[in-house]
Protein backbone atom coordinates (compact mmCIF):
# COMPACT_ATOMS: atom_id res chain seq x y z
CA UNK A 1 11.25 -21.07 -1.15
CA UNK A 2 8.05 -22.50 -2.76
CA UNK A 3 6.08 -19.09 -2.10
CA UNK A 4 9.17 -16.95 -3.70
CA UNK A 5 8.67 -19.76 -6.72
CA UNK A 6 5.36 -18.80 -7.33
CA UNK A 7 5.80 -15.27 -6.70
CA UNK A 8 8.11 -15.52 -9.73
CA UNK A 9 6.36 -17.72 -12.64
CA UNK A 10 3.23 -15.55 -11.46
CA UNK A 11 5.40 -12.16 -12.08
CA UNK A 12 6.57 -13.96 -15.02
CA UNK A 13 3.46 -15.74 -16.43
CA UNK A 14 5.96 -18.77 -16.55
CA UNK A 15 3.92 -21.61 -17.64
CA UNK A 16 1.10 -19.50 -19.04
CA UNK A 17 0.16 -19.61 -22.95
CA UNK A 18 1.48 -16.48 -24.65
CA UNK A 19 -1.69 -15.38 -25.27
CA UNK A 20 -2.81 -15.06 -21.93
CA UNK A 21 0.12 -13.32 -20.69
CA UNK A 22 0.00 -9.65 -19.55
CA UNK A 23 1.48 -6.52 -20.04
CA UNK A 24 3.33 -6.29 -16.88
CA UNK A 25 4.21 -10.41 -17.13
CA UNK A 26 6.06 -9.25 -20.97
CA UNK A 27 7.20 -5.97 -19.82
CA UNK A 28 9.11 -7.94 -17.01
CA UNK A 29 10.11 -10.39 -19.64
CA UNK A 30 11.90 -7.86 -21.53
CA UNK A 31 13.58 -6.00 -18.70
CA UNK A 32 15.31 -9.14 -17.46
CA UNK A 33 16.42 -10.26 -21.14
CA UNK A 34 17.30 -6.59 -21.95
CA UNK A 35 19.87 -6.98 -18.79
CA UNK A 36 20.52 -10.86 -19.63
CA UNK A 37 21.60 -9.94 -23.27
CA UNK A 38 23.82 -7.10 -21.93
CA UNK A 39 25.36 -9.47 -19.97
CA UNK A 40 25.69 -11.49 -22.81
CA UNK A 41 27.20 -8.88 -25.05
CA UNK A 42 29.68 -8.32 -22.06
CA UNK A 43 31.06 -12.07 -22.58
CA UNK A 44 31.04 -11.44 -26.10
CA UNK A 45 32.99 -9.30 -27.69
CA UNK A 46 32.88 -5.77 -28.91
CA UNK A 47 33.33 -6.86 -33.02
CA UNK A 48 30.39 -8.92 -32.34
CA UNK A 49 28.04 -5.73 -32.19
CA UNK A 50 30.41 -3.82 -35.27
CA UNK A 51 28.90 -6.68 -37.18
CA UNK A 52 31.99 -6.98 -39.51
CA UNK A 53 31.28 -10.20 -40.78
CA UNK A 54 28.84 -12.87 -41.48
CA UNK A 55 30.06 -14.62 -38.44
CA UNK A 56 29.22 -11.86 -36.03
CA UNK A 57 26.09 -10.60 -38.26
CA UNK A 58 24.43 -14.34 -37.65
CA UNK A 59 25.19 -14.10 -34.34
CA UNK A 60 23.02 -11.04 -33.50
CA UNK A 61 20.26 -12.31 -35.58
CA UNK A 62 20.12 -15.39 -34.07
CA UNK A 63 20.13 -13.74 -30.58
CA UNK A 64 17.88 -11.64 -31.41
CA UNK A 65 15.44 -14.31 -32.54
CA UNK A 66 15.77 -16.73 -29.46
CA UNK A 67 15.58 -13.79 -26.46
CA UNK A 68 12.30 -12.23 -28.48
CA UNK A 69 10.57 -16.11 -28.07
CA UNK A 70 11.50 -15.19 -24.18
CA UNK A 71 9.61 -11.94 -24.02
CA UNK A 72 6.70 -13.06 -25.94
CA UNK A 73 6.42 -16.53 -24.15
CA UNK A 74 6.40 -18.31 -27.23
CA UNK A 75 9.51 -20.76 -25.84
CA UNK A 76 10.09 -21.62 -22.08
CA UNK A 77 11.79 -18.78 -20.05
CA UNK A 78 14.82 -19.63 -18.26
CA UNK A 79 16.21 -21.99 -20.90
CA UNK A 80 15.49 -19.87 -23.84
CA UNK A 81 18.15 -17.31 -21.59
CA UNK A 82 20.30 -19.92 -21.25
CA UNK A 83 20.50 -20.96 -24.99
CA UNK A 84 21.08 -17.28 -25.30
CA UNK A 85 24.07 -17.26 -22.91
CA UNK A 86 25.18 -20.59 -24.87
CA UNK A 87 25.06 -19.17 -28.57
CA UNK A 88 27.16 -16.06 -27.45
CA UNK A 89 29.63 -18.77 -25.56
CA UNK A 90 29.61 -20.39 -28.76
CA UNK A 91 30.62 -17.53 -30.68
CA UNK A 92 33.40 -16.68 -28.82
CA UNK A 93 34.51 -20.55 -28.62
CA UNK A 94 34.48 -20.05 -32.48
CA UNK A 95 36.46 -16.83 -32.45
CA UNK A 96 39.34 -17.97 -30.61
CA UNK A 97 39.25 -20.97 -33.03
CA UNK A 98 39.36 -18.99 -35.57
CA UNK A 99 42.08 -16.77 -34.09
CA UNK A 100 44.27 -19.51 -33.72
CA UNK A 101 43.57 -21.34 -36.96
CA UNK A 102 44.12 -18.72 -40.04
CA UNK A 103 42.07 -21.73 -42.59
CA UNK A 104 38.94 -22.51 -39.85
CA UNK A 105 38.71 -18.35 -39.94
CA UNK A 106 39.06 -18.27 -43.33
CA UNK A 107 36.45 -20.69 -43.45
CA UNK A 108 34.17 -18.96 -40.38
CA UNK A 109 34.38 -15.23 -41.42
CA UNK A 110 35.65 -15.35 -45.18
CA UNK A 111 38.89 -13.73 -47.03
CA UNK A 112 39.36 -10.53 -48.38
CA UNK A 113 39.41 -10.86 -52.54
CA UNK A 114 41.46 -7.89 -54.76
CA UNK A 115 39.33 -6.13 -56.93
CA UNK A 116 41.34 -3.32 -58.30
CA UNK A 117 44.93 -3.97 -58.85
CA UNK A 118 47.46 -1.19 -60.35
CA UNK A 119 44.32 0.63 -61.59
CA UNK A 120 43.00 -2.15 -62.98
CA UNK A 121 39.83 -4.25 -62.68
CA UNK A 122 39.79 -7.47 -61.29
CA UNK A 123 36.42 -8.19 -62.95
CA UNK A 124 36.48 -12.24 -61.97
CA UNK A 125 36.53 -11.01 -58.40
CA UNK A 126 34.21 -7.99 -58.46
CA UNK A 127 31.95 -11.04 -60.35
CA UNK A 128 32.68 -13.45 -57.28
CA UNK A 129 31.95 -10.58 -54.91
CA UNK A 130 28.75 -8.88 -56.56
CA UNK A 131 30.64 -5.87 -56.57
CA UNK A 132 29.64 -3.70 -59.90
CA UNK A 133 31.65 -0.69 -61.55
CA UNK A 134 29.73 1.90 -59.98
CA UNK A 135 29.53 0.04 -56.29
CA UNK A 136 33.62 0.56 -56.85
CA UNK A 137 33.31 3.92 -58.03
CA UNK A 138 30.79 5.23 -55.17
CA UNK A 139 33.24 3.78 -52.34
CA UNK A 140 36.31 5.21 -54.54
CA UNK A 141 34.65 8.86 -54.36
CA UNK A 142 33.54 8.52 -50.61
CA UNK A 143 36.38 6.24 -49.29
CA UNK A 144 39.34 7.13 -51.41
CA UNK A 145 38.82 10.53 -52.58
CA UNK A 146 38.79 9.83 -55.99
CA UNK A 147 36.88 9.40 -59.06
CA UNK A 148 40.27 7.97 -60.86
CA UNK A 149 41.43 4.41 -61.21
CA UNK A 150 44.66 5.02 -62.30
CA UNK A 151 45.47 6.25 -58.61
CA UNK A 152 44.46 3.28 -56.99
CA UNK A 153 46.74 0.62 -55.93
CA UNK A 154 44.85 -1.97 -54.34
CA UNK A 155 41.07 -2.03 -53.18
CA UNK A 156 40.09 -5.23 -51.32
CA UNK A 157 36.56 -6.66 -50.60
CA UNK A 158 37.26 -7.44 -47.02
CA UNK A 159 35.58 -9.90 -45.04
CA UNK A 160 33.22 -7.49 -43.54
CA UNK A 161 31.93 -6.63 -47.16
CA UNK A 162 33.44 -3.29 -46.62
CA UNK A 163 35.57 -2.12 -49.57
CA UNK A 164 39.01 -0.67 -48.52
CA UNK A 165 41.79 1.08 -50.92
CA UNK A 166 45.72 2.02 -51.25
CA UNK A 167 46.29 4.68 -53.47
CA UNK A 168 49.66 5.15 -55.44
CA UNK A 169 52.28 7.62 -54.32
C-alpha cells in the first residue's frame, strides 16, 4: 500500500512546490480534475452550465478557480477536489432551497422586473436593471420581431438577465 502511495504523489508531484512540478505531474493533474469536474457537473445540474443566473454563473467561476489551484499545485490535491465536489453539493443544497422557498430564491437567483408594459416604458425599472432604450430595442428586433413598441405587451428582465417579450394580439 505504501509503494502504490508513493507511486501516486510521485505521478502526481503531491507535496512538491508548483514550480518544480512537471509536465507529465500537471498534465495528470488536469486529466483527473477534467474527469472529477465532470463528475461534478453530473451531481449538479444541467441549468448550472446554461448559466441563467448569478447563482449558477458564481458557481462555475468559483469551480473553475479552485480545480485550476489543483492542476497547477498551487493548493493541496485531494482536498482542493473535494472542496470542488463540496461547492457543487452546495449549490444544489441551495437550489432545492430555493425551489422550495419562492423568497430564499428570490433572494438566491433574483426576480424578473417589467420593463415595457402596454407599449410603454417602465423607465424606473430599465434604470434598476441597466437596461437602456436601444438594449430594448436590439432584443425587440432580434427577439420579438419588431422595431415597434406599441406591439409589445410585456417584456421582462428575467433573472437570467435575458430579456423576454409578449406581443399584443
Amino acid at each position: 500500500m505504501n509503494t502504490i502511495s508513493q507511486l501516486f504523489n510521485g505521478l502526481l508531484g503531491l507535496g512538491v512546490e508548483p514550480k518544480e512540478l512537471t509536465f507529465l505531474q500537471i498534465s495528470l493533474r488536469g486529466i483527473i480534475v477534467f474527469g472529477a469536474t465532470l463528475v461534478m457537473v453530473r451531481v449538479s445540474s444541467k441549468r448550472s452550465l446554461a448559466e441563467k443566473t448569478a447563482f449558477d454563473a458564481t458557481l462555475l467561476v468559483i469551480i473553475a478557480s479552485v480545480l485550476a489551484r489543483a492542476i497547477n499545485g498551487s493548493a493541496s490535491f485531494l482536498p482542493t477536489l473535494g472542496a470542488g465536489f463540496v461547492l457543487v453539493l452546495l449549490h444544489r443544497f441551495l437550489a432545492v432551497a430555493a425551489y422550495y422557498s419562492h423568497g430564499f430564491g428570490i433572494l438566491i437567483k433574483g426576480k424578473a422586473a417589467v420593463v415595457v408594459k402596454n407599449g410603454k416604458l417602465q423607465r424606473k425599472n430599465m434604470r434598476i436593471n441597466h437596461i437602456s432604450e436601444h438594449d430594448l430595442e436590439e432584443d425587440m428586433r432580434l427577439d420579438a420581431s419588431t422595431e415597434d413598441l406599441s406591439k409589445i405587451k410585456v417584456a421582462r428582465v428575467e433573472r437570467s438577465g435575458d430579456i423576454s417579450f409578449i406581443k399584443t394580439e
